[in-house]
Protein backbone atom coordinates (compact mmCIF):
# COMPACT_ATOMS: atom_id res chain seq x y z
CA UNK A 1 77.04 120.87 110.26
CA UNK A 2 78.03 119.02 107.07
CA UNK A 3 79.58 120.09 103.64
CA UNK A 4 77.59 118.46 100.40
CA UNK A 5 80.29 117.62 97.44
CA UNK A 6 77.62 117.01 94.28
CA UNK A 7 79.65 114.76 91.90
CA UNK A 8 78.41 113.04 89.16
CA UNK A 9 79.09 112.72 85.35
CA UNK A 10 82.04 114.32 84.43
CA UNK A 11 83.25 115.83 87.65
CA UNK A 12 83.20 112.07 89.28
CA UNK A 13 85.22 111.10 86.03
CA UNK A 14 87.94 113.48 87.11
CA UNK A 15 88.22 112.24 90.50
CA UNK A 16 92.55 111.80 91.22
CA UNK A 17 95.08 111.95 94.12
CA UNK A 18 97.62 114.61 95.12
CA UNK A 19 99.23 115.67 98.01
CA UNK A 20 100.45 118.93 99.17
CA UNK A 21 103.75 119.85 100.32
CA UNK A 22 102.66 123.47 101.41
CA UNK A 23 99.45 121.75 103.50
CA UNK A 24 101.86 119.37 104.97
CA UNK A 25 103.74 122.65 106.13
CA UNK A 26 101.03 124.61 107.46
CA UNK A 27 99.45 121.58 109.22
CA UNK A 28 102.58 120.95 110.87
CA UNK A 29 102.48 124.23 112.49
CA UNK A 30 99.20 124.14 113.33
CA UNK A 31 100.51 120.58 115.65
CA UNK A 32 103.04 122.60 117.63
CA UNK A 33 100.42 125.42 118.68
CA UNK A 34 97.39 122.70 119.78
CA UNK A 35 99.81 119.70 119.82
CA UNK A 36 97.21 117.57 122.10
CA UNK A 37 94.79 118.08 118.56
CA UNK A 38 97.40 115.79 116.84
CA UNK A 39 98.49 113.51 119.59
CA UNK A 40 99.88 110.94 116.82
CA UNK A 41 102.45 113.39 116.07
CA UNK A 42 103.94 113.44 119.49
CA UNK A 43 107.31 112.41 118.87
CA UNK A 44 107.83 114.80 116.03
CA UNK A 45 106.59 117.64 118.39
CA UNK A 46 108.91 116.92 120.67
CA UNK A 47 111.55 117.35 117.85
CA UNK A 48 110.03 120.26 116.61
CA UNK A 49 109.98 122.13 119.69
CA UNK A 50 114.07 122.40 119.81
CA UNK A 51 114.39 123.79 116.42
CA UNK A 52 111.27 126.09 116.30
CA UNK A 53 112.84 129.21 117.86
CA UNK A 54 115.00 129.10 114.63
CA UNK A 55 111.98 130.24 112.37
CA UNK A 56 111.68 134.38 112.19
CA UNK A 57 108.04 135.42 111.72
CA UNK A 58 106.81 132.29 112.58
CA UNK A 59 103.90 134.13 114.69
CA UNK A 60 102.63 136.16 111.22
CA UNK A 61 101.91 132.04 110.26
CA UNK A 62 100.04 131.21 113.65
CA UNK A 63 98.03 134.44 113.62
CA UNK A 64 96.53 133.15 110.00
CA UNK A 65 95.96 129.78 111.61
CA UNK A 66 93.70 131.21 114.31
CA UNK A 67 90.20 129.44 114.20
CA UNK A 68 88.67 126.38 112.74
CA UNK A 69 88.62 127.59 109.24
CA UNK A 70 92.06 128.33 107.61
CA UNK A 71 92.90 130.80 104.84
CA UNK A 72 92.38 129.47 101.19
CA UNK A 73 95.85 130.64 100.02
CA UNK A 74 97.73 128.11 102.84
CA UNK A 75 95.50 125.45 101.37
CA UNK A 76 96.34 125.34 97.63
CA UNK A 77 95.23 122.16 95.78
CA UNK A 78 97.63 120.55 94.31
CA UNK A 79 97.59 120.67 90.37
CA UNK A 80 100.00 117.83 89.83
CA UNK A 81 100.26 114.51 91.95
CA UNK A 82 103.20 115.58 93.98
CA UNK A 83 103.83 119.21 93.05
CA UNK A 84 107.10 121.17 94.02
CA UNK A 85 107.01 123.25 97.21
CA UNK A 86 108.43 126.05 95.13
CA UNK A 87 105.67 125.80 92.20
CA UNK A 88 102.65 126.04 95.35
CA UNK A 89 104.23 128.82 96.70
CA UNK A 90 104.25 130.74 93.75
CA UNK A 91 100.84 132.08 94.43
CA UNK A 92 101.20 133.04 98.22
CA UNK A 93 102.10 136.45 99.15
CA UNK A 94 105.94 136.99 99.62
CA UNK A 95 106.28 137.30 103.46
CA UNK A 96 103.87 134.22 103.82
CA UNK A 97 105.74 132.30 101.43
CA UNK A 98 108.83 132.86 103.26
CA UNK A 99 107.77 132.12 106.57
CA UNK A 100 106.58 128.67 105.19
CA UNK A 101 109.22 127.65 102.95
CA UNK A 102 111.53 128.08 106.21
CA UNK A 103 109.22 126.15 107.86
CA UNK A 104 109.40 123.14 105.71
CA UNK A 105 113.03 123.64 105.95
CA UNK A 106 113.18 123.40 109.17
CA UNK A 107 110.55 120.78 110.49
CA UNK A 108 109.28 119.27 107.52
CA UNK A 109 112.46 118.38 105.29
CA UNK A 110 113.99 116.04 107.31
CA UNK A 111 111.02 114.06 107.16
CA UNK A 112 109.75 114.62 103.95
CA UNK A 113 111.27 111.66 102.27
CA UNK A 114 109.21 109.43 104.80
CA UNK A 115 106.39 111.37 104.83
CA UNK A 116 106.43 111.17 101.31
CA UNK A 117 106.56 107.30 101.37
CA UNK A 118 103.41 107.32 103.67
CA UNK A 119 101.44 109.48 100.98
CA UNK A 120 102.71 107.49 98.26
CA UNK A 121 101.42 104.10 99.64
CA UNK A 122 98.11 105.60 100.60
CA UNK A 123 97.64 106.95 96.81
CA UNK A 124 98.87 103.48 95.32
CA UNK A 125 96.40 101.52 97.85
CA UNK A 126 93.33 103.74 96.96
CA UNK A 127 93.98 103.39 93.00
CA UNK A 128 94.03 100.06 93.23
CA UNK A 129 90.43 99.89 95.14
CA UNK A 130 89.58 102.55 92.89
CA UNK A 131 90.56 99.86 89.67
CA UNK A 132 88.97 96.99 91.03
CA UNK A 133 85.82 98.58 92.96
CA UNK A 134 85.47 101.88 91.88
CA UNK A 135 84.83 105.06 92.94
CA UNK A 136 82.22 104.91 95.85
CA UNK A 137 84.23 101.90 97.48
CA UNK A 138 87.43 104.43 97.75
CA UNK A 139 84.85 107.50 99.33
CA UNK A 140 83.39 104.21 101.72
CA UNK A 141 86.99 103.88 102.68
CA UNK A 142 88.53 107.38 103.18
CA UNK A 143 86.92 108.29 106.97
CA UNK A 144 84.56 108.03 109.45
CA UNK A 145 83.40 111.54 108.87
CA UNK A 146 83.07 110.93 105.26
CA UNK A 147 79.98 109.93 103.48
CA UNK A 148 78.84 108.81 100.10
CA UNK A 149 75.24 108.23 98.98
CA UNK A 150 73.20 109.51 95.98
CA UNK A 151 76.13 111.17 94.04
CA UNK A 152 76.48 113.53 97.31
CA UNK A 153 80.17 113.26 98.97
CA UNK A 154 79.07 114.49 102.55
CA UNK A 155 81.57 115.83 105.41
CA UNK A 156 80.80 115.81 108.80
CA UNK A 157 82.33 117.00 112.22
CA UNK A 158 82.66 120.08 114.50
CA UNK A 159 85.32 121.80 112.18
CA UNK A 160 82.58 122.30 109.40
CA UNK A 161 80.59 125.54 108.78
CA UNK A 162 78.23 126.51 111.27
CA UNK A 163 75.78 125.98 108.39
CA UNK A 164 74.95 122.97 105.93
CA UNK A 165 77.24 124.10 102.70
CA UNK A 166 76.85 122.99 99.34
CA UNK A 167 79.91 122.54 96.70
CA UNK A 168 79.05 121.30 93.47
CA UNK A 169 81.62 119.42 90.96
CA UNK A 170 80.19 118.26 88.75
CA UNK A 171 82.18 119.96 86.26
CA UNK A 172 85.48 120.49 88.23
CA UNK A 173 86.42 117.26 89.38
CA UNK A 174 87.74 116.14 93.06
CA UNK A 175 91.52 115.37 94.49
CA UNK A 176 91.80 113.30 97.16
CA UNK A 177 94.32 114.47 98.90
CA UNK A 178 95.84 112.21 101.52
CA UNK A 179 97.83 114.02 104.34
CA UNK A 180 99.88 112.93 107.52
CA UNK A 181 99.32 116.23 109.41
CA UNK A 182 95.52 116.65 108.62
CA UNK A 183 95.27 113.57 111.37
CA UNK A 184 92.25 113.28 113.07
CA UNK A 185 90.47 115.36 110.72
CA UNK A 186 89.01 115.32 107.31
CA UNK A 187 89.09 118.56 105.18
CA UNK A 188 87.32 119.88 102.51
CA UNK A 189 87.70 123.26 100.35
CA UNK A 190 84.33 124.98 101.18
CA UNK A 191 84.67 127.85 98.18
CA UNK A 192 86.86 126.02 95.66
CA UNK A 193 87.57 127.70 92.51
CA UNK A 194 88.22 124.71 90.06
CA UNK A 195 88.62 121.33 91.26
CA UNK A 196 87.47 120.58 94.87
CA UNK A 197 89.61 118.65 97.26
CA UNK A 198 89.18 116.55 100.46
CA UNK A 199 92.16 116.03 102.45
CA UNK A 200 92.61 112.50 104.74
CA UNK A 201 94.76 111.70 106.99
CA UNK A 202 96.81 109.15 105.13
CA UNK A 203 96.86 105.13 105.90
CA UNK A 204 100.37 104.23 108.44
CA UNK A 205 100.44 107.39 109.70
CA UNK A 206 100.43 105.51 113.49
CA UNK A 207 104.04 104.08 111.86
CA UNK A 208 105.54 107.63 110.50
CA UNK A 209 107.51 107.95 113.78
CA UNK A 210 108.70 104.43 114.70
CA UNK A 211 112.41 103.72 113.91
CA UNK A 212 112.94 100.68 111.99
CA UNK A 213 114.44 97.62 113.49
CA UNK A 214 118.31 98.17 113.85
CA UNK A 215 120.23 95.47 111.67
CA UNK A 216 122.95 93.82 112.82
CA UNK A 217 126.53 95.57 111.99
CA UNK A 218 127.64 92.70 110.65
CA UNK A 219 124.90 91.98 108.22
CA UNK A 220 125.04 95.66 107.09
CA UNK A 221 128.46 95.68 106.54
CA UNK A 222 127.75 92.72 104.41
CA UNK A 223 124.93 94.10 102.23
CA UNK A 224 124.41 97.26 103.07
CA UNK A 225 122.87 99.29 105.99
CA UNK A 226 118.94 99.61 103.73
CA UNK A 227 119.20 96.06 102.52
CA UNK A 228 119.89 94.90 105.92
CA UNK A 229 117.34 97.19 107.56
CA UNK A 230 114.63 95.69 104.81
CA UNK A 231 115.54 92.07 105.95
CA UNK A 232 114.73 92.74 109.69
CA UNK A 233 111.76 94.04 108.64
CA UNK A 234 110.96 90.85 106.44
CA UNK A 235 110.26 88.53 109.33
CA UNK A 236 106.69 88.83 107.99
CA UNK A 237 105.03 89.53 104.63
CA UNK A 238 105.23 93.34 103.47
CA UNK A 239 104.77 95.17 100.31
CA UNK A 240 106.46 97.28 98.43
CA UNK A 241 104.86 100.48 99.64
CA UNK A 242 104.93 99.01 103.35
CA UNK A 243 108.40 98.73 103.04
CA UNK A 244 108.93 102.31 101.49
CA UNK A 245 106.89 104.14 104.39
CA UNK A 246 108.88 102.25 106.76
CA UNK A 247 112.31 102.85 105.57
CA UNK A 248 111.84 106.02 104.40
CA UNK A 249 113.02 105.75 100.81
CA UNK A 250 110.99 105.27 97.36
CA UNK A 251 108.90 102.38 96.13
CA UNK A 252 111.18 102.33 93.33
CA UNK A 253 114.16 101.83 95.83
CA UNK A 254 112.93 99.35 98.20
CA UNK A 255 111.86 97.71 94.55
CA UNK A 256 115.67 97.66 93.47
CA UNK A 257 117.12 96.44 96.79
CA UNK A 258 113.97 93.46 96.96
CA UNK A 259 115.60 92.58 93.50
CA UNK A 260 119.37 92.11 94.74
CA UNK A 261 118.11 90.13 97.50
CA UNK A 262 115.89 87.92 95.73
CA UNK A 263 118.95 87.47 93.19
CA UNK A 264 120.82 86.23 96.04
CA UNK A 265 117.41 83.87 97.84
CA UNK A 266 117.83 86.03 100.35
CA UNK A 267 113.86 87.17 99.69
CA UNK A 268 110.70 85.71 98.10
CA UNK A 269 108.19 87.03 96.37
CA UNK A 270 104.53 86.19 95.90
CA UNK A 271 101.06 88.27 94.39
CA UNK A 272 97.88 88.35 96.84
CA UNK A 273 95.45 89.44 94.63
CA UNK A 274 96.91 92.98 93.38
CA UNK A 275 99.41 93.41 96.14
CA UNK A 276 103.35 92.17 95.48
CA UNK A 277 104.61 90.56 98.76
CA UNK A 278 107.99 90.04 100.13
CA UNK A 279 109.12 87.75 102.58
CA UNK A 280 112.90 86.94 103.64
CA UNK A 281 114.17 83.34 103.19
CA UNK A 282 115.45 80.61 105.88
CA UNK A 283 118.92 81.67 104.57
CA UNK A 284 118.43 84.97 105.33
CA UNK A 285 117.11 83.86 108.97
CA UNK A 286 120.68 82.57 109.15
CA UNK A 287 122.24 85.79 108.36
CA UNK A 288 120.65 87.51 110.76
CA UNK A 289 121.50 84.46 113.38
């Protein structure tokens, strides 16, 4: 069956991203008890699975995530673009709360600032559609289970209700909320109270895992481990935000270290269209020589 998202007038005019620290908890979990449901996240499983028997009352989190639909109060939407784990867990009761924020610890943390770099570059890729096309090219865009099409935003697949469900927002507004352990699936809030949200899995999620290229000692002993690490990955045009999910590290950072380099022609740089792209020099091929 299929949800209906009416949005149109002012609800469409709130339309923003966000993404969920607390979600990206729960939805790990919920890959270590059907891991063959998130196949993508493989490697981290295999992590996981070492460090899981660390967690007390882990079980009173499985028990809630039992079944296709999961409890409202694991699924906050997010009132700020990246809100704190701390500020979402505010409203969930005290045992849950603790059983998740140990969680994150645990199997989410040591992660987070790459996972974060994946959400980031999905949100900065999808405002910029959302500048130059608008809104119904970044809904044409978000899924294959996703629809647009007369100011309806329609969800389908075998995780929706066992009825057609309507959710209007007109006056509420919509986050998209991109995700890295949502993957295959799209999700949408079924009884919202406020703004809506539909959760994605994020773009590069199939890169979260990889390691990147090892740089030569020498080189990072010359100019630092990151800035050495960014140069191997350089053999062919990347952005910003490519370069942040892949590293692990900020936008802002990867911006910084692009700078020294360039300073030193060590990296180009060059706009295609609204994307900044980076590109390491003939010198720098020598370097790495």
């Amino acid at each position: 069956m299929a949800v209906r998202i009416a949005l149109a007038g002012a609800g469409l005019a709130k339309v923003r991203f966000a993404f969920s620290p607390v979600f990206e908890t729960v939805m790990a979990v919920d890959g270590l008890r059907v891991p063959g449901a998130h196949a993508v996240h493989l490697p981290w499983v295999a992590w996981a699975r070492e460090r899981v028997s660390t967690i007390d009352d882990l079980p009173v989190l499985l028990d809630l995530l039992e079944g296709p639909v999961k409890p409202a109060l694991l699924m906050p939407v997010p009132d700020v673009r990246m809100p704190d784990l701390e500020t979402e867990l505010a409203d969930v009761p005290a045992r849950v709360a603790d059983v998740v924020r140990r969680c994150h610890e645990v199997l989410v943390a040591p992660f987070w600032r790459r996972i974060a770099a994946v959400l980031e570059a999905d949100v900065a890729a999808r405002a910029a559609l959302l500048a130059d096309r608008g809104a119904a090219a970044v809904f044409a865009d978000l899924h294959p289970e996703v629809t647009w099409a007369d100011g309806e935003l329609v969800l389908y697949g075998d995780l929706r209700p066992d009825r057609p469900h309507s959710v209007d927002l007109a006056r509420d507004g919509l986050v998209l909320s991109p995700s890295a352990f949502c993957w295959p699936r799209a999700w949408a809030a079924i009884d919202p109270v406020g703004p809506g949200v539909v959760r994605y899995p994020a773009r590069g999620i199939a890169t979260l895992w990889e390691t990147a290229p090892a740089a030569p000692d020498a080189l990072a002993a010359l100019v630092g481990r990151t800035r050495a690490a960014l140069l191997v990955l350089l053999a062919g045009p990347m952005s910003t935000t490519e370069l942040a999910a892949r590293l692990g590290v900020t936008a802002g950072a990867v911006s910084q270290h692009v700078g020294v380099l360039r300073a030193a022609r060590l990296v180009t740089t060059r706009r295609d269209g609204r994307a900044v792209l980076h590109l390491r020099t003939a010198r720098a091929d020598a370097l790495l020589e």
